[in-house]
N, C-alpha and C. Protein backbone atom coordinates (compact mmCIF):
# COMPACT_ATOMS: atom_id res chain seq x y z
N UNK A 1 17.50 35.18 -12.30
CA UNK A 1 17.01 35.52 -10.98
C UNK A 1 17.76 34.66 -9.97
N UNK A 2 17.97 35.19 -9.24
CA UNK A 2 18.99 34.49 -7.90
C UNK A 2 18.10 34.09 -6.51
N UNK A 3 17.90 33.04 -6.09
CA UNK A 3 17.30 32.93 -5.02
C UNK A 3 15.97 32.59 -5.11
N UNK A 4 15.31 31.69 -4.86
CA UNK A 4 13.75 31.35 -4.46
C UNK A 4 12.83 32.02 -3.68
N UNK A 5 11.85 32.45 -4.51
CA UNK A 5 10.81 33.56 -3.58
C UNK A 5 10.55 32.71 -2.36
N UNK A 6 10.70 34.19 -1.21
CA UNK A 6 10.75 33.57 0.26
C UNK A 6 9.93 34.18 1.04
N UNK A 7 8.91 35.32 0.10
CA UNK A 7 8.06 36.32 0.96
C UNK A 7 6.70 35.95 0.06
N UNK A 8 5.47 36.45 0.54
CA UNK A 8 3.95 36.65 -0.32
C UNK A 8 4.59 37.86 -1.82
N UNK A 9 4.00 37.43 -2.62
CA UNK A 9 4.10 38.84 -3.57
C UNK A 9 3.20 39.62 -3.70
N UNK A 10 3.64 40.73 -3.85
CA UNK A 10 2.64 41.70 -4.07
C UNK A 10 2.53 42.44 -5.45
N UNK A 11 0.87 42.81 -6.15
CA UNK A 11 0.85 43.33 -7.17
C UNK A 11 0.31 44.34 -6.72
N UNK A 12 0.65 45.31 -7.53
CA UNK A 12 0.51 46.65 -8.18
C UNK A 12 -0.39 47.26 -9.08
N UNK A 13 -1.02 48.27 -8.91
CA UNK A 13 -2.14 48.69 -10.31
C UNK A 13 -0.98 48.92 -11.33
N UNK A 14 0.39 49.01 -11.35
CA UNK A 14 1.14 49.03 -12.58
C UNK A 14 1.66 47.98 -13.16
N UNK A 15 0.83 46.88 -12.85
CA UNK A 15 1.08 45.76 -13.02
C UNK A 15 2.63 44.94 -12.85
N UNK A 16 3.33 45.62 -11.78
CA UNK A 16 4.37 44.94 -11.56
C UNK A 16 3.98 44.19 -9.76
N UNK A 17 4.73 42.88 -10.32
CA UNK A 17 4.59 41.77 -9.11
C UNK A 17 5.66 42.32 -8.30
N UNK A 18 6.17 42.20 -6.76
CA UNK A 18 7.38 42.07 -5.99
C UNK A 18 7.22 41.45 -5.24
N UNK A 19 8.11 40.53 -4.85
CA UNK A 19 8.76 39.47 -3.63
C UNK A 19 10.03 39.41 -3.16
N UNK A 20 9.82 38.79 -2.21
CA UNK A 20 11.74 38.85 -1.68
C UNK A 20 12.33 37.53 -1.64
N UNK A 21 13.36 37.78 -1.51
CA UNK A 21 14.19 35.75 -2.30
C UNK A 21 14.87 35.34 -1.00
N UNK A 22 14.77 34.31 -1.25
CA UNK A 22 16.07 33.56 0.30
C UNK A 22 17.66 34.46 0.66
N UNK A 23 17.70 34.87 -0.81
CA UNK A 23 18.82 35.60 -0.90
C UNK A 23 18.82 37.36 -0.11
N UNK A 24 18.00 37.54 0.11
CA UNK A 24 17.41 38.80 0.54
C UNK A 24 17.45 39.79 -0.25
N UNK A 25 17.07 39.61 -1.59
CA UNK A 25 16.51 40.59 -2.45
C UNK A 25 15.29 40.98 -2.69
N UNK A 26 14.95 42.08 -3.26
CA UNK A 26 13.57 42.16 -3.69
C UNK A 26 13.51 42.31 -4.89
N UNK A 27 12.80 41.29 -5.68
CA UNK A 27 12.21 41.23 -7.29
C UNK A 27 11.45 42.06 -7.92
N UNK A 28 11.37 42.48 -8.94
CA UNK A 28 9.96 43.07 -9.74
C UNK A 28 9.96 42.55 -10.82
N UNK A 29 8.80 41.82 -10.86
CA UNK A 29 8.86 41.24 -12.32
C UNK A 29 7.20 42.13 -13.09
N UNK A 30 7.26 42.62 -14.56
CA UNK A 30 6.34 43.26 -15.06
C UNK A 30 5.44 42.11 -15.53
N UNK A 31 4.23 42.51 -15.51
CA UNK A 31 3.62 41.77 -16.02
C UNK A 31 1.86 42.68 -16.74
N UNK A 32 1.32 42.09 -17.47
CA UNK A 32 0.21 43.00 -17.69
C UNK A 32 -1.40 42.89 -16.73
N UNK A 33 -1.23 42.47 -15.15
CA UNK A 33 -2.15 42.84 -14.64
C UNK A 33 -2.71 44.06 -14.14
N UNK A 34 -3.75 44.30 -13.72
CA UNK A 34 -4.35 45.70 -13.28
C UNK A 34 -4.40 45.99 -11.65
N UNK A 35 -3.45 44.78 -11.22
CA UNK A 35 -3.65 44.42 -9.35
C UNK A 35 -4.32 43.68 -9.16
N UNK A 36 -5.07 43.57 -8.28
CA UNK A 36 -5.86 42.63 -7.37
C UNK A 36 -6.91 42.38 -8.07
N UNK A 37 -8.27 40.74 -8.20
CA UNK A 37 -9.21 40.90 -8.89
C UNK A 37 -10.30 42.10 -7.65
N UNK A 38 -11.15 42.32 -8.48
CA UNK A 38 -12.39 43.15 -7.29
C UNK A 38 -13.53 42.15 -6.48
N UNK A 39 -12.77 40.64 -6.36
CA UNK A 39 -13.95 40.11 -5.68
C UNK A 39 -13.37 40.37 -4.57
N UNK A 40 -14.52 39.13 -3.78
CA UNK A 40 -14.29 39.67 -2.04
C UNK A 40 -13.45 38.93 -1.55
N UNK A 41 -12.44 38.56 -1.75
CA UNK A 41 -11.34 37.52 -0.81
C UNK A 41 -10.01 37.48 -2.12
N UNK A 42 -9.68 38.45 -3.02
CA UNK A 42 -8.81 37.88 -4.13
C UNK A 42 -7.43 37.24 -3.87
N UNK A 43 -6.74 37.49 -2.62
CA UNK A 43 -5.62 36.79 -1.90
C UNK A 43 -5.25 36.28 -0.84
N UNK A 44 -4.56 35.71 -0.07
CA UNK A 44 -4.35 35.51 1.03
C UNK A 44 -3.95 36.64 2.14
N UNK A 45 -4.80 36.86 2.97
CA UNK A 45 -4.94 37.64 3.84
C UNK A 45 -5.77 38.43 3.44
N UNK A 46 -6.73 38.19 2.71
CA UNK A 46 -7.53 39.08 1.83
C UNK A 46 -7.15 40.80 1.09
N UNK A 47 -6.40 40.78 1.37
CA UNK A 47 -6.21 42.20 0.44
C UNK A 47 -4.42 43.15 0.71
N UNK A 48 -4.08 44.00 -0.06
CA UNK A 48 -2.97 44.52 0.00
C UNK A 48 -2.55 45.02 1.75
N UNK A 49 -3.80 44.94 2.44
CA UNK A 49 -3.49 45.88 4.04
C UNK A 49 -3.37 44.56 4.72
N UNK A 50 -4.27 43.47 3.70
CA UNK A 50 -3.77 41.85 4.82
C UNK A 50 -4.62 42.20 5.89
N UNK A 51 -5.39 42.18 5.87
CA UNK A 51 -7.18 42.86 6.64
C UNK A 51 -7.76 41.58 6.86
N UNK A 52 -7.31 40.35 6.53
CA UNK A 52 -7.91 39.24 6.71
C UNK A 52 -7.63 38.45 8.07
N UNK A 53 -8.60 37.48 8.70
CA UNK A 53 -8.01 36.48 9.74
C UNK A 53 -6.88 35.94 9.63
N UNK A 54 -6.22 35.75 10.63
CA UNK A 54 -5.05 35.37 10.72
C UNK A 54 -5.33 33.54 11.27
């Protein structure tokens, strides 16, 4: 992998992660999650739309 993640990542219900690198790429790395957990705050900005306080 080239470059140090330089963006938030995002998961996927296909369980693939993506971020973007200093280098200005975008990553996908697989992994076996199902996305987000279903509580009420599971990431920063609270959720994939980022619906949370700023």
């Amino acid at each position: 992998m080239s470059g140090l993640p330089k963006s938030c990542s995002r998961i996927f219900l296909n369980g693939i992660i993506y971020f973007g690198t200093n280098h200005g790429k975008i990553v996908a790395v697989n992994c076996s999650s199902n996305g987000l957990d279903g509580g009420p705050w599971p990431k920063y900005k609270r959720d994939n739309f980022n619906s949370g306080r700023q």
